[in-house]
N, C-alpha and C. Protein backbone atom coordinates (compact mmCIF):
# COMPACT_ATOMS: atom_id res chain seq x y z
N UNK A 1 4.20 23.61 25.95
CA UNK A 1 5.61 23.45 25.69
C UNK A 1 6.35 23.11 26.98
N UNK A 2 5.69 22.45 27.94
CA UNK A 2 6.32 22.22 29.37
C UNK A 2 6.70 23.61 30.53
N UNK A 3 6.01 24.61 29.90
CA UNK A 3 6.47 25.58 30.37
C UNK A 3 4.89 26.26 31.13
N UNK A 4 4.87 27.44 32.27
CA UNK A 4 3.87 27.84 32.88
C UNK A 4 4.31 29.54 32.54
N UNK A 5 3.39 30.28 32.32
CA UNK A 5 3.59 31.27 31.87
C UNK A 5 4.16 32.49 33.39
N UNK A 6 5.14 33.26 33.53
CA UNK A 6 5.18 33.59 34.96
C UNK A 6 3.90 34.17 35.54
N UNK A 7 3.39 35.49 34.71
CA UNK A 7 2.31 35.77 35.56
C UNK A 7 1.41 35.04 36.00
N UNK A 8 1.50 34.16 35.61
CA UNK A 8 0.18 32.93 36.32
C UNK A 8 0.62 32.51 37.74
N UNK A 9 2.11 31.78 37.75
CA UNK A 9 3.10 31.79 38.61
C UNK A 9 2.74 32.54 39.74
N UNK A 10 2.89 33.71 39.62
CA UNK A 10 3.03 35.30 40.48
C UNK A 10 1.52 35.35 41.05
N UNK A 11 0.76 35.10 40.24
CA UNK A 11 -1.30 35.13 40.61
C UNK A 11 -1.31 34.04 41.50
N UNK A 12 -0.82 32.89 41.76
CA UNK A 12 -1.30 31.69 42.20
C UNK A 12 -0.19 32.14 43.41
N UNK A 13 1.13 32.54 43.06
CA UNK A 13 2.33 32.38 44.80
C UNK A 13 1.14 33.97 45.46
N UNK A 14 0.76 34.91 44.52
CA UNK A 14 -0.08 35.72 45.14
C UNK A 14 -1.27 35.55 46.24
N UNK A 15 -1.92 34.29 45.57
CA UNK A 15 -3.20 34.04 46.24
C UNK A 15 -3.11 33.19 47.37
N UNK A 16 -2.07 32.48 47.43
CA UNK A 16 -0.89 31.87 48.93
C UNK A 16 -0.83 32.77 49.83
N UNK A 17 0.20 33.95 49.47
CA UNK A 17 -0.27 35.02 49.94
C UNK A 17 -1.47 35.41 50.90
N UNK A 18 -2.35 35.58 50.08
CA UNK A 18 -3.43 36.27 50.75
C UNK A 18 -4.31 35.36 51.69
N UNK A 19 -4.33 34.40 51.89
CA UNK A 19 -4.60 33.49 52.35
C UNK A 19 -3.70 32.78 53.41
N UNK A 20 -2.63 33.56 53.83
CA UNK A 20 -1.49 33.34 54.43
C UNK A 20 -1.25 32.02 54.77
N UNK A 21 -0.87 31.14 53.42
CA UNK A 21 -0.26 29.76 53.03
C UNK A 21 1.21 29.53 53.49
N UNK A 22 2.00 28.76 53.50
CA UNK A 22 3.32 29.19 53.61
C UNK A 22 3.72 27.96 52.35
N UNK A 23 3.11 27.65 51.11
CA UNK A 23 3.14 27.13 49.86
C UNK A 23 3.83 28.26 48.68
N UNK A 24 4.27 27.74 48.09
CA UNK A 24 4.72 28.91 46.80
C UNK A 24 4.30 28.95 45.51
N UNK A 25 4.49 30.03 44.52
CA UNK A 25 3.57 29.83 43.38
C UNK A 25 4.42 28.57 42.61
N UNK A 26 5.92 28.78 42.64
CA UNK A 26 7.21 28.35 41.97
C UNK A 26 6.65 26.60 42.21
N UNK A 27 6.39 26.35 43.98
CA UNK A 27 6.31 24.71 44.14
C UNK A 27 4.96 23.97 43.10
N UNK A 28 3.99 25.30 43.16
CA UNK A 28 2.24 24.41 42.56
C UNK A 28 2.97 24.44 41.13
N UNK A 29 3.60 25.64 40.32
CA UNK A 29 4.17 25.28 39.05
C UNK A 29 4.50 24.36 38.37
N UNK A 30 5.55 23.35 39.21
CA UNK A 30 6.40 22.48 39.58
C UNK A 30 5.41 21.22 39.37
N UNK A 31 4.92 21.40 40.35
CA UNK A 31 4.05 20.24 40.86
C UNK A 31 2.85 19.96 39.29
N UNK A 32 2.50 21.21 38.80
CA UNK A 32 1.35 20.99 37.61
C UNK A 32 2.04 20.76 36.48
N UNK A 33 3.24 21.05 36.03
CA UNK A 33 4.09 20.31 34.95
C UNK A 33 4.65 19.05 35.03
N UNK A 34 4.50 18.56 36.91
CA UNK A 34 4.36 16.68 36.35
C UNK A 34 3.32 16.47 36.19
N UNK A 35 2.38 16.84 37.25
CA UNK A 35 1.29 16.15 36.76
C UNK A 35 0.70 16.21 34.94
N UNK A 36 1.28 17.25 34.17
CA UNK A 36 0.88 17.40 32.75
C UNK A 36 1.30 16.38 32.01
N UNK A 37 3.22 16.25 32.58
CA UNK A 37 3.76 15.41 31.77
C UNK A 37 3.12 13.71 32.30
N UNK A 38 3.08 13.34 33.40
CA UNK A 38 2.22 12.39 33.69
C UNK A 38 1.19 12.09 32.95
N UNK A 39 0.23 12.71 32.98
CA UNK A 39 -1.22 12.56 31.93
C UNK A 39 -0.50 12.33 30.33
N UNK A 40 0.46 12.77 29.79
CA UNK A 40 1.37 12.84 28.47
C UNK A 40 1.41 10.95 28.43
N UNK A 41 2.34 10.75 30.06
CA UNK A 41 2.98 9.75 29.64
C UNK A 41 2.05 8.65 29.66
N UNK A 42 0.99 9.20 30.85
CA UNK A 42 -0.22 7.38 30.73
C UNK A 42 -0.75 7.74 29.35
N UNK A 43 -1.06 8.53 28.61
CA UNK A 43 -1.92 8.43 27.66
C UNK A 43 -0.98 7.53 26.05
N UNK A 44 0.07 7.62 26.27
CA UNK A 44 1.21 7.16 25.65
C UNK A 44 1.15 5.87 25.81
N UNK A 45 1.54 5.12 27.24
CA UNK A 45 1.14 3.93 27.42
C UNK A 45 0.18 3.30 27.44
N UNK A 46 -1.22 3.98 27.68
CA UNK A 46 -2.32 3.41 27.30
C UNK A 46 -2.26 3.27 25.28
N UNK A 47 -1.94 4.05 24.62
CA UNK A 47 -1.76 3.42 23.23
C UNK A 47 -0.72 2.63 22.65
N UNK A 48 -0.15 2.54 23.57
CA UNK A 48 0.73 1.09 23.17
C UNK A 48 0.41 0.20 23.82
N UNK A 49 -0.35 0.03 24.91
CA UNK A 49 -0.88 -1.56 25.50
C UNK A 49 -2.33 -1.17 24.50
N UNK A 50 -2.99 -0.53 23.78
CA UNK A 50 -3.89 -0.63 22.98
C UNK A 50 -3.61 -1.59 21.43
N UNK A 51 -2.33 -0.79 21.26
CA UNK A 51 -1.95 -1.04 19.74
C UNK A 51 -1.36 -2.68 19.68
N UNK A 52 -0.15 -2.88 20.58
CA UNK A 52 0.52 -4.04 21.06
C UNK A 52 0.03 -4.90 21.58
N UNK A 53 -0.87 -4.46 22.70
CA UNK A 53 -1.56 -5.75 23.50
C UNK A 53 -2.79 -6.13 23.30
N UNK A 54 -3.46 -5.48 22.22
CA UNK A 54 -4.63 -6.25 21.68
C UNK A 54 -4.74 -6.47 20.56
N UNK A 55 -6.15 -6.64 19.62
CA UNK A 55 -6.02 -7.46 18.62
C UNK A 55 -5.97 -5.98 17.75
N UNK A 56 -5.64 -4.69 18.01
CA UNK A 56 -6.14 -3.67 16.80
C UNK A 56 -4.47 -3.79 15.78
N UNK A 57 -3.60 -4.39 15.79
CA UNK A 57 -3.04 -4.82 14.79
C UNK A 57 -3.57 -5.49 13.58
N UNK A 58 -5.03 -6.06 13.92
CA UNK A 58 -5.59 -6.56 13.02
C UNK A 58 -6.29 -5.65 12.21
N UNK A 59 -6.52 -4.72 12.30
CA UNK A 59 -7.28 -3.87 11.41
C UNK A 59 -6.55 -2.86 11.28
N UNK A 60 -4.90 -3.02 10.85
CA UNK A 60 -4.14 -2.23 9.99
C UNK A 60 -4.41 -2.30 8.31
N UNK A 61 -4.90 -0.81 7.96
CA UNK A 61 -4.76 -1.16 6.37
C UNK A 61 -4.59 -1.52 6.07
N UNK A 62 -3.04 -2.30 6.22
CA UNK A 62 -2.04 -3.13 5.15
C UNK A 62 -2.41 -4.45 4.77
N UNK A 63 -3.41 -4.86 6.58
CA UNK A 63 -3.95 -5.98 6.28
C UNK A 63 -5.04 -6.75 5.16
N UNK A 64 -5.72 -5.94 4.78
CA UNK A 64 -6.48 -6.17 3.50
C UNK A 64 -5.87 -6.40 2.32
N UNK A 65 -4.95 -5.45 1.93
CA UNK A 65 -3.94 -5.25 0.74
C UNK A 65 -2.98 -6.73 1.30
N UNK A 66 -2.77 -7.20 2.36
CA UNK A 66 -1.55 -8.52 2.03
C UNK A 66 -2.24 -9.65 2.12
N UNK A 67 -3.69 -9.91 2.23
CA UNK A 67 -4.19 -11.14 2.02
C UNK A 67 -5.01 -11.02 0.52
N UNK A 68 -5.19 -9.83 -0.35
CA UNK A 68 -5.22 -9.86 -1.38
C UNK A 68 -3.77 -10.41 -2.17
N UNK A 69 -2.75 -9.74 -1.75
CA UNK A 69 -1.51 -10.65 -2.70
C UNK A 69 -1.47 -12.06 -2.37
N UNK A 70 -1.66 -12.13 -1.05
CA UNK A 70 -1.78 -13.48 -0.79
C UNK A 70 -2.61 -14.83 -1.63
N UNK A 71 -3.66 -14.03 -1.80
CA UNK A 71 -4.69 -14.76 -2.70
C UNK A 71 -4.11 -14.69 -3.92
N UNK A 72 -3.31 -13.61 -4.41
CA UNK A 72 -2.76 -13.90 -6.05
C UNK A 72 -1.47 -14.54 -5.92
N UNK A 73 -0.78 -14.62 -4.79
CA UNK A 73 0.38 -15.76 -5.14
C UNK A 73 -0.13 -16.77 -4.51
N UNK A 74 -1.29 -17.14 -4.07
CA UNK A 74 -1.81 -18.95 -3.66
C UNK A 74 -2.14 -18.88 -5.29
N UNK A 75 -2.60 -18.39 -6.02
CA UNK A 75 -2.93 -18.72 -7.22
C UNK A 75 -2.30 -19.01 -7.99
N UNK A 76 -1.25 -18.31 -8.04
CA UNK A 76 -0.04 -18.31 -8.95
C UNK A 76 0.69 -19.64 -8.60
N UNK A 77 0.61 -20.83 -6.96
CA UNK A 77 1.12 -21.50 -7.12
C UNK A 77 2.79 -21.34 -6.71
N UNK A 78 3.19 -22.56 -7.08
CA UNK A 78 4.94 -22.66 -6.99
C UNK A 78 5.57 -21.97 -8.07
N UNK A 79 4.57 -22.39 -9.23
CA UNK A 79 5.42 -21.44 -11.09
C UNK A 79 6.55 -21.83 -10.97
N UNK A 80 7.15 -20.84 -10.92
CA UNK A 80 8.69 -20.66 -11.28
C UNK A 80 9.25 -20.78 -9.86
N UNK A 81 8.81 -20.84 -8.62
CA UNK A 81 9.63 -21.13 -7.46
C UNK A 81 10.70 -22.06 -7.50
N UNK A 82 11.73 -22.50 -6.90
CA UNK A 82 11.87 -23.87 -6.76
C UNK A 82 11.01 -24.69 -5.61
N UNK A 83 11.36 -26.33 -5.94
CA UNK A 83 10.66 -26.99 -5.04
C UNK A 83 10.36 -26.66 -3.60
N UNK A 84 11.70 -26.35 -3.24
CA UNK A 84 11.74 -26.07 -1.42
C UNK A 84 10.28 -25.50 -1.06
N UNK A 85 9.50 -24.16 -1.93
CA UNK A 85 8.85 -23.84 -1.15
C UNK A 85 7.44 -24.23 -1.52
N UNK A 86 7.38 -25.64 -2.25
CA UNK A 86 5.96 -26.40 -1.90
C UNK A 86 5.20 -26.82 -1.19
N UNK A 87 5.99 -26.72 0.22
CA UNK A 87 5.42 -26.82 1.57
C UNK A 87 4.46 -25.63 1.69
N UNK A 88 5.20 -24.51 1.57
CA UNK A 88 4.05 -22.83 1.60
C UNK A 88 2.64 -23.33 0.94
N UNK A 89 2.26 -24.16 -0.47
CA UNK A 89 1.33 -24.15 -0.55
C UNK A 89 0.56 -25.38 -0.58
N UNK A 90 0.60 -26.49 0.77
CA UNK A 90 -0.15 -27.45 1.15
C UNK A 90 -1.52 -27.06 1.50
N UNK A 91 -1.53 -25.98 1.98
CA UNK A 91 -3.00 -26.06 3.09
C UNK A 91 -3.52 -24.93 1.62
N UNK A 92 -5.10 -24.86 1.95
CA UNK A 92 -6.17 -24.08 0.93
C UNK A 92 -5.98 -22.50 1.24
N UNK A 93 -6.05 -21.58 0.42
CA UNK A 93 -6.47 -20.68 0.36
C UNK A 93 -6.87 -19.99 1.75
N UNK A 94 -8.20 -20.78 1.86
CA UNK A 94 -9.22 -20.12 3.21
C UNK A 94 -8.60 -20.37 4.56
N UNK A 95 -7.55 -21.38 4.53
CA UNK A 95 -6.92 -21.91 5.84
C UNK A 95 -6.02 -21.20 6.06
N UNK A 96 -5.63 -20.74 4.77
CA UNK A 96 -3.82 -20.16 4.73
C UNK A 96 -4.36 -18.40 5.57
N UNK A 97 -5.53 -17.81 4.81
CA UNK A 97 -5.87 -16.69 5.72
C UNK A 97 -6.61 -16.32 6.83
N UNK A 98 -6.73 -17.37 7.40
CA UNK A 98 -7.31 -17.84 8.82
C UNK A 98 -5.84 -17.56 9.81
N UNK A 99 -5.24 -17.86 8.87
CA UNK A 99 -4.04 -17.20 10.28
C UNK A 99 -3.98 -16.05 10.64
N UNK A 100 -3.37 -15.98 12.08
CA UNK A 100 -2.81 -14.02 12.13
C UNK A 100 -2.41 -13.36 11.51
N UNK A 101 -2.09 -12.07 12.01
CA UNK A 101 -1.74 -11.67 10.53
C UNK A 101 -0.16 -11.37 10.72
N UNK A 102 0.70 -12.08 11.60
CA UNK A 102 1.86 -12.07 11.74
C UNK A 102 2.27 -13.26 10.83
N UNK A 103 1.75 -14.13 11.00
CA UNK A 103 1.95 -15.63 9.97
C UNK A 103 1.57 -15.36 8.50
N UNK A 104 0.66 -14.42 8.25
CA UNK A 104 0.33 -14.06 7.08
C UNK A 104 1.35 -13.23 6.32
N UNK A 105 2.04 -12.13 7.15
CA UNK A 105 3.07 -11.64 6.66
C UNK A 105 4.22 -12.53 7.07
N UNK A 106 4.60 -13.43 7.63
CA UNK A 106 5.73 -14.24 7.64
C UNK A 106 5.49 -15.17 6.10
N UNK A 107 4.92 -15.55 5.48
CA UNK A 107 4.23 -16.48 4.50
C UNK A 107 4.20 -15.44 3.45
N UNK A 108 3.80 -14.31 3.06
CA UNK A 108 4.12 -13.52 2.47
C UNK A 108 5.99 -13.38 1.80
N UNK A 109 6.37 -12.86 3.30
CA UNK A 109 7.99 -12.61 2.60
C UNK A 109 8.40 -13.46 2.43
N UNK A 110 8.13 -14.78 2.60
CA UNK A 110 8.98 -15.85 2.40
C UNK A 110 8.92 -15.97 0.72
N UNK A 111 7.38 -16.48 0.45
CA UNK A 111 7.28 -16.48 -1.03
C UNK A 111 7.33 -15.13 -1.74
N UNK A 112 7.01 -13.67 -1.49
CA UNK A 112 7.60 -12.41 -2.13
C UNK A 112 9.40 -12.19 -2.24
N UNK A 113 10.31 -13.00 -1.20
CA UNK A 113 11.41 -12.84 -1.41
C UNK A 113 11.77 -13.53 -2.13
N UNK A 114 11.35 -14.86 -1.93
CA UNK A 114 11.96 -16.12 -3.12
C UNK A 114 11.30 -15.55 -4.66
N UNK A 115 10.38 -15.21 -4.88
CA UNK A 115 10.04 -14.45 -6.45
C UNK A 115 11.02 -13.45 -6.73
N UNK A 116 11.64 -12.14 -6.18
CA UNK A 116 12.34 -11.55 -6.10
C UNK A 116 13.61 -11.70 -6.46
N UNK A 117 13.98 -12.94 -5.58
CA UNK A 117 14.94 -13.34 -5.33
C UNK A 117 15.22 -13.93 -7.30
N UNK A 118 14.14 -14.52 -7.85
CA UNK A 118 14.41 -14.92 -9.04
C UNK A 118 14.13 -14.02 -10.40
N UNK A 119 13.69 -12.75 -9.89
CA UNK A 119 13.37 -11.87 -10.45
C UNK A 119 11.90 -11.96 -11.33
N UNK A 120 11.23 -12.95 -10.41
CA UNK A 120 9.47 -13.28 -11.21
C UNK A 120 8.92 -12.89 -10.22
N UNK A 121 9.07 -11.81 -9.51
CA UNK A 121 7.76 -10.87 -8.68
C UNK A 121 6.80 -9.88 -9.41
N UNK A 122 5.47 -10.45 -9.24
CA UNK A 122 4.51 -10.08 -9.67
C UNK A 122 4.00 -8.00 -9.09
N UNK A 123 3.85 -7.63 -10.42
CA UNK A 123 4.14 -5.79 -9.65
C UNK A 123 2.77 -5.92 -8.81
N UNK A 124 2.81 -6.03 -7.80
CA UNK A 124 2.04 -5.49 -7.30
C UNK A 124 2.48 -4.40 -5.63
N UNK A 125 0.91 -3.71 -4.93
CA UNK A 125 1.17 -2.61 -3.74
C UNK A 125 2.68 -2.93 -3.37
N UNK A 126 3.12 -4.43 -2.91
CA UNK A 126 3.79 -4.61 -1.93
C UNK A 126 5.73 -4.34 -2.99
N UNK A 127 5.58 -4.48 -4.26
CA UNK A 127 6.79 -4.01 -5.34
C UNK A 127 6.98 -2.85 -5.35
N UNK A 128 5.81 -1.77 -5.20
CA UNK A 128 6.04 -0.26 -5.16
C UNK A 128 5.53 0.55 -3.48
N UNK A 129 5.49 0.09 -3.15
CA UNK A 129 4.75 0.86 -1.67
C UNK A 129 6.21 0.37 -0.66
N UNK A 130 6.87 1.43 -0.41
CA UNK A 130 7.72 1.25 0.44
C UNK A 130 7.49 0.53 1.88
N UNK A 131 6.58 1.37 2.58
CA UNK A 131 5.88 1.18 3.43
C UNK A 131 5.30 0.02 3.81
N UNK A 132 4.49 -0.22 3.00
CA UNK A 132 4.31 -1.61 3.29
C UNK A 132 5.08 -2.81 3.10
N UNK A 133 6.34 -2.69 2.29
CA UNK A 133 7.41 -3.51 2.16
C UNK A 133 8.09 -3.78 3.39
N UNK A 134 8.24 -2.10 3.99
CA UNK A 134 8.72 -2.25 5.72
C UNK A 134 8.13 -3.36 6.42
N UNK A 135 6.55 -3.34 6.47
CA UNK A 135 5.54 -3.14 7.13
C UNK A 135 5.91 -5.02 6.96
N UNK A 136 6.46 -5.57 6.15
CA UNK A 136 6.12 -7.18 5.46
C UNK A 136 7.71 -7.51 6.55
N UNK A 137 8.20 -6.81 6.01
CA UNK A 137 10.03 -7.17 6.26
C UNK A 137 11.35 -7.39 4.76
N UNK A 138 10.23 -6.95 4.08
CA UNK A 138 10.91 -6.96 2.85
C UNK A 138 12.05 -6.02 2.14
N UNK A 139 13.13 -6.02 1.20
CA UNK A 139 14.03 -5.11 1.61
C UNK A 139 13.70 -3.82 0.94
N UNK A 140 14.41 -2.64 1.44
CA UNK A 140 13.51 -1.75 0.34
C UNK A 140 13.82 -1.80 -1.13
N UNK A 141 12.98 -0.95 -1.73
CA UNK A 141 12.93 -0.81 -3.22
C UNK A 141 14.06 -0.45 -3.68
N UNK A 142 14.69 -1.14 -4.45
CA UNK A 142 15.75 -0.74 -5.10
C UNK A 142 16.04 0.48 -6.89
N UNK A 143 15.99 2.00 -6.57
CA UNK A 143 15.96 2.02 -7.74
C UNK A 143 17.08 2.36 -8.72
């Protein structure tokens, strides 16, 4: 809890003491609650240059579950879209999920909002899972 218990304090300015240091228990206290919070804070930044600066965004759960919808609205086509977004489905299937998976969810909300938007969104995870609606950029669930 950021805190050193005193008698420990009192044992350690003790053993200064006896050893006739002219150090205090109060300064090593001091001194071992940065170094704690230190070790706190690299271990913090080491998981965000983990999470952010490499590829383990790619093997977020969500990612499986949005190239499955993906595959059911490449299927589904334009349907009921309007024209504008016939560009979304020029390229195949296998090309379209070859992208990152930032482009995958950009390509996602575009065509999940425009369905929405016309009220022909297909129920699926990404209609009821809040979370992953966040996770897309989509707005939340309205009930």
């Amino acid at each position: 809890m950021g805190c050193i218990a005193k008698p420990i304090v009192s044992l350690q300015n003790s053993y200064y003491i006896d050893i006739h240091s002219k150090k205090k228990g109060t300064t090593w206290a001091t001194n071992l609650i940065i170094k704690c919070w230190n070790v706190v804070f690299h271990l913090w930044t080491h998981r965000n240059s983990v999470l952010h600066e490499t590829q383990a965004l790619v093997s977020l759960p969500g990612l499986s579950s949005l190239r499955i919808a993906i595959a059911a609205e490449h299927t589904l086509r334009r349907l009921s879209l309007h024209r504008v977004y016939s560009c979304y489905f020029t390229s195949t299937l296998e090309t379209l999920l070859q992208q990152t998976p930032d482009q995958l969810k950009q390509w996602f909300l575009v065509i999940q909002a425009g369905r929405e938007s016309i009220h022909d969104s297909t129920i699926d995870i990404y209609s009821t899972n809040a979370a992953l609606r966040n996770w897309i950029g989509l707005p939340p669930i309205q009930t």
